[in-house]
C-alpha atoms as a PDB file:
ATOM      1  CA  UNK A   1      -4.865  -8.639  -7.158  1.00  0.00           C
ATOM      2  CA  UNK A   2      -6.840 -11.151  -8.656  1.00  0.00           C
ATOM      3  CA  UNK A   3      -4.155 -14.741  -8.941  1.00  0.00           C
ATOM      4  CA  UNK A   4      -1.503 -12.399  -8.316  1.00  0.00           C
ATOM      5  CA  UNK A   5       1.000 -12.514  -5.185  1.00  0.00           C
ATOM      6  CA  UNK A   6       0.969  -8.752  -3.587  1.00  0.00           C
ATOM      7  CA  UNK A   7       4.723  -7.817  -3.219  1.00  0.00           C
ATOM      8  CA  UNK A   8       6.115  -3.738  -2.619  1.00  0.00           C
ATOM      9  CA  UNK A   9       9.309  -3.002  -4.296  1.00  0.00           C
ATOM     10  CA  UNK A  10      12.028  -1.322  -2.429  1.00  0.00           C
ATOM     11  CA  UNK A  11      15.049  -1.202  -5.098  1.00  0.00           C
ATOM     12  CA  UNK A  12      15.017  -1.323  -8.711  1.00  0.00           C
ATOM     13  CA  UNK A  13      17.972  -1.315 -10.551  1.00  0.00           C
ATOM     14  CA  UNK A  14      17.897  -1.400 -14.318  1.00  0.00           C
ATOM     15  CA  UNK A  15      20.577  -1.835 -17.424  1.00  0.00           C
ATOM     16  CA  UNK A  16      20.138  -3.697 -20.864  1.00  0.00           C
ATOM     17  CA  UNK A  17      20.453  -7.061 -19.951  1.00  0.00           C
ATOM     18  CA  UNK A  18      19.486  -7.587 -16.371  1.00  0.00           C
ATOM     19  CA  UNK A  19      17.222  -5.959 -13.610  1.00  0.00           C
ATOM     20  CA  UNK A  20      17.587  -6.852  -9.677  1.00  0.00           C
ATOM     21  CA  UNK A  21      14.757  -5.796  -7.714  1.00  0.00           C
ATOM     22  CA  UNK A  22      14.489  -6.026  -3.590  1.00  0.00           C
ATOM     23  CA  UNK A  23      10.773  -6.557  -2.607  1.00  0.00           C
ATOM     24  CA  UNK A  24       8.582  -7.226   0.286  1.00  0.00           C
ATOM     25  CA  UNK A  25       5.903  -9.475   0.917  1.00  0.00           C
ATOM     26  CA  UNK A  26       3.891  -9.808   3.786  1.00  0.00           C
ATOM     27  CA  UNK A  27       2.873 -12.823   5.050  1.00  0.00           C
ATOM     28  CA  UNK A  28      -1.133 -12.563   6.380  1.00  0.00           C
ATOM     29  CA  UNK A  29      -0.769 -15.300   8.455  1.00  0.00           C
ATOM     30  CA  UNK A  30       2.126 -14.415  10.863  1.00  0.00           C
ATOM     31  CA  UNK A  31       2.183 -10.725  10.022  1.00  0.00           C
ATOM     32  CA  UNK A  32       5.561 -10.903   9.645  1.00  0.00           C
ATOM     33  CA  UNK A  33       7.074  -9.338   6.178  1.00  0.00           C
ATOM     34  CA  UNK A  34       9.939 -10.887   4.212  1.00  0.00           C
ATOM     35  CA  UNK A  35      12.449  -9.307   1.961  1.00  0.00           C
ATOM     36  CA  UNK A  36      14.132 -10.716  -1.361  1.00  0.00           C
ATOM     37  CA  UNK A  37      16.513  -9.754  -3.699  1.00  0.00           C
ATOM     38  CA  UNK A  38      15.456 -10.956  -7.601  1.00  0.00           C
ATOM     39  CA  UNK A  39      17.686 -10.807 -10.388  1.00  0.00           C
ATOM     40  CA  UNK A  40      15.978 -10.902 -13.668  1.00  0.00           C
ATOM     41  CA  UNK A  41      17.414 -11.854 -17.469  1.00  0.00           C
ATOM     42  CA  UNK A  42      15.667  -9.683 -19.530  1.00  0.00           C
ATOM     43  CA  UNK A  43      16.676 -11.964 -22.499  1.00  0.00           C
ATOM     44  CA  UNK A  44      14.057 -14.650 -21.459  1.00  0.00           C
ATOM     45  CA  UNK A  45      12.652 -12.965 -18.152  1.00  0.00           C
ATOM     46  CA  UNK A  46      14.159 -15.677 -15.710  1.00  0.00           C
ATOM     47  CA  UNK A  47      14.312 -14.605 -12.084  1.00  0.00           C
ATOM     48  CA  UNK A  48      16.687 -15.812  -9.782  1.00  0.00           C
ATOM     49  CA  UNK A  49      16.844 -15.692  -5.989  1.00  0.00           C
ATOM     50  CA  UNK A  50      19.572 -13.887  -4.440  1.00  0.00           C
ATOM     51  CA  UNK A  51      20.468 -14.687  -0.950  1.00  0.00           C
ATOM     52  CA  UNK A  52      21.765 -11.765   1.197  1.00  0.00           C
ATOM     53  CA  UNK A  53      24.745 -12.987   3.144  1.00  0.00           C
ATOM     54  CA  UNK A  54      26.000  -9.492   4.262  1.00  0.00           C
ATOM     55  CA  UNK A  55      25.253  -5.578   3.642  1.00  0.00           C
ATOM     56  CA  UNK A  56      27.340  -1.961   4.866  1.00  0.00           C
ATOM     57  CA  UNK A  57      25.585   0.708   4.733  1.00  0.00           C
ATOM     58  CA  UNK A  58      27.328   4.413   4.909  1.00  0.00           C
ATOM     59  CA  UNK A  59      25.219   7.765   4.453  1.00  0.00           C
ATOM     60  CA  UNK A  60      26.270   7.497   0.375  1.00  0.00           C
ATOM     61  CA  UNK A  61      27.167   4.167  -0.524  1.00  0.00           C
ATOM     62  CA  UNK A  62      25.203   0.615   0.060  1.00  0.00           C
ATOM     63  CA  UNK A  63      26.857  -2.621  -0.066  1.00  0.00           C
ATOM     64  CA  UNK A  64      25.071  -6.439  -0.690  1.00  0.00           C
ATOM     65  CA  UNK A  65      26.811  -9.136  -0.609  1.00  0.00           C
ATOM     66  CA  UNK A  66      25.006 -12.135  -2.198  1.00  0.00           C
ATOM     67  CA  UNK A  67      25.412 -15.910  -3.408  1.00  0.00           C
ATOM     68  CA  UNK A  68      25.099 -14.494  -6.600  1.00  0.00           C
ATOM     69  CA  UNK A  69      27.469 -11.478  -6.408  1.00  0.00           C
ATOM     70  CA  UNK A  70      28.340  -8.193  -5.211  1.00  0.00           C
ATOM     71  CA  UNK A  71      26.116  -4.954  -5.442  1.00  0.00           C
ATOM     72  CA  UNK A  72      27.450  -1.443  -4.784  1.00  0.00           C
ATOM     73  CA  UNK A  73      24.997   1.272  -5.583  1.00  0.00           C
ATOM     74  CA  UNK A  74      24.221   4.881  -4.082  1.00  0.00           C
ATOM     75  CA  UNK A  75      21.234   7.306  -5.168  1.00  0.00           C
ATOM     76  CA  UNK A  76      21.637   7.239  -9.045  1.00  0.00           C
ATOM     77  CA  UNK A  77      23.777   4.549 -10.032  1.00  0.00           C
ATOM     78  CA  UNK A  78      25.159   1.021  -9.046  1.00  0.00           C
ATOM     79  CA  UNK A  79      27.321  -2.096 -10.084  1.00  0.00           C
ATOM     80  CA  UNK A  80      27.046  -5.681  -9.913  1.00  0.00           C
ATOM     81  CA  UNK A  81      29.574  -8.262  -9.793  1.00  0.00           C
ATOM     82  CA  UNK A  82      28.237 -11.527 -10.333  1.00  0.00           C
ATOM     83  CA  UNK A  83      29.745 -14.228  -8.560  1.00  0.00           C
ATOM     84  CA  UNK A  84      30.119 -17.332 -10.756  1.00  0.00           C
ATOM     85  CA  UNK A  85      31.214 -15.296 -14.244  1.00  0.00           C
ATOM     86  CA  UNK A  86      33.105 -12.313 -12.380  1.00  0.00           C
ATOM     87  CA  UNK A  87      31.186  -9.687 -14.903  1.00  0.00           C
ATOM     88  CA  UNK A  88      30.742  -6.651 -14.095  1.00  0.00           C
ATOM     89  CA  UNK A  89      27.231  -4.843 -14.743  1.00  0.00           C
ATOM     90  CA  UNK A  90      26.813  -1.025 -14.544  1.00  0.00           C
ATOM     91  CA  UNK A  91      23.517  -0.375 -12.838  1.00  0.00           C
ATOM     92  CA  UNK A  92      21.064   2.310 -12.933  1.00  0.00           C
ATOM     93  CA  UNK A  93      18.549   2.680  -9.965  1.00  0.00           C
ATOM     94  CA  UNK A  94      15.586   3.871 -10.755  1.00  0.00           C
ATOM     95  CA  UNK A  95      12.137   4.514  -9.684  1.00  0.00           C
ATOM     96  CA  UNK A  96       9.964   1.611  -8.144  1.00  0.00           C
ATOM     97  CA  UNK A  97       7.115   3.160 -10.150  1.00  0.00           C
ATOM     98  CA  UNK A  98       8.866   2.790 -13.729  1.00  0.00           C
ATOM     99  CA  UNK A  99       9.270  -0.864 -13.749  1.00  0.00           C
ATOM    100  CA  UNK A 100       7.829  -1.962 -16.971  1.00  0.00           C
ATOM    101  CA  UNK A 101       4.568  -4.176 -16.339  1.00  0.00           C
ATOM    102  CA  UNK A 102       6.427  -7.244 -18.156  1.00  0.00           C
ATOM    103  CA  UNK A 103       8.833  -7.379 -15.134  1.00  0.00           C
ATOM    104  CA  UNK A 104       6.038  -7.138 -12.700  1.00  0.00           C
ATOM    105  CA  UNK A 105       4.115  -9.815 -14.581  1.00  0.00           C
ATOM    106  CA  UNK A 106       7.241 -12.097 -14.514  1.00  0.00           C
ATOM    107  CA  UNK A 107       7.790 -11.609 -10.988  1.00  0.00           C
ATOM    108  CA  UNK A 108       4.508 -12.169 -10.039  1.00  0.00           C
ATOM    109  CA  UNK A 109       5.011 -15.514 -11.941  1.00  0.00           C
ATOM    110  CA  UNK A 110       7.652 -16.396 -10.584  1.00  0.00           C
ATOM    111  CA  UNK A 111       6.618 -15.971  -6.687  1.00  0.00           C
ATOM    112  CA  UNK A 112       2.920 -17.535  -7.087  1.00  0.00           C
ATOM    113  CA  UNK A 113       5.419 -20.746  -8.667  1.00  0.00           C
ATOM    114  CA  UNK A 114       7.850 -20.758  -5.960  1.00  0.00           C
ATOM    115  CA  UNK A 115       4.885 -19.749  -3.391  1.00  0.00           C
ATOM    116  CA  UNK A 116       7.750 -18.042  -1.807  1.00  0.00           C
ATOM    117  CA  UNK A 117       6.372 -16.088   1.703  1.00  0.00           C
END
């Protein structure tokens, strides 16, 4: 992709006023390939960083625990507890393939800014 930062997208989870996304990006020079967590505002597109401290997995259920909060999801449908403001956000998880192009073009953004690899 021509100035654009190649990334994969494992997780997309999607309500009205936020997104998270877990992606990969490999890293050409060490081969090595490195998995974040993004949480977008889809008021004004900001993306923010989530660091994984923890996760559980069981055959149904998938637990993250971030800086930012706590995310709970299975096949269909997740929450997120953020952190700071304790709110609670109802989650569905979607499809990598329908993420609307104005995410991608925001995350894309916001990795080739924060060169993050």
């Amino acid at each position: 992709m021509n100035g654009q930062t190649n990334f994969d997208c494992h997780d997309f989870f999607d309500n009205t006023n936020l997104c998270i996304l877990e992606i990969s990006l490999s890293d050409e020079n060490d081969e090595q390939t490195h998995y974040e967590w993004l949480l977008i505002n889809k008021g004004n597109l900001s993306i923010k960083k989530m660091l994984l401290k923890t996760q559980d997995s069981s055959s149904s259920i998938q637990e993250r625990f971030f800086d930012l909060g706590f995310l709970k999801y299975e096949v269909a449908s997740g929450v997120f507890i953020e952190a700071a403001a304790k709110d609670l956000h109802h989650l569905e998880h979607k499809n990598c393939e329908d993420i609307p192009q104005y995410y991608l073009t925001a995350v894309n953004n916001y990795l080739s800014a924060n060169m993050i690899l």
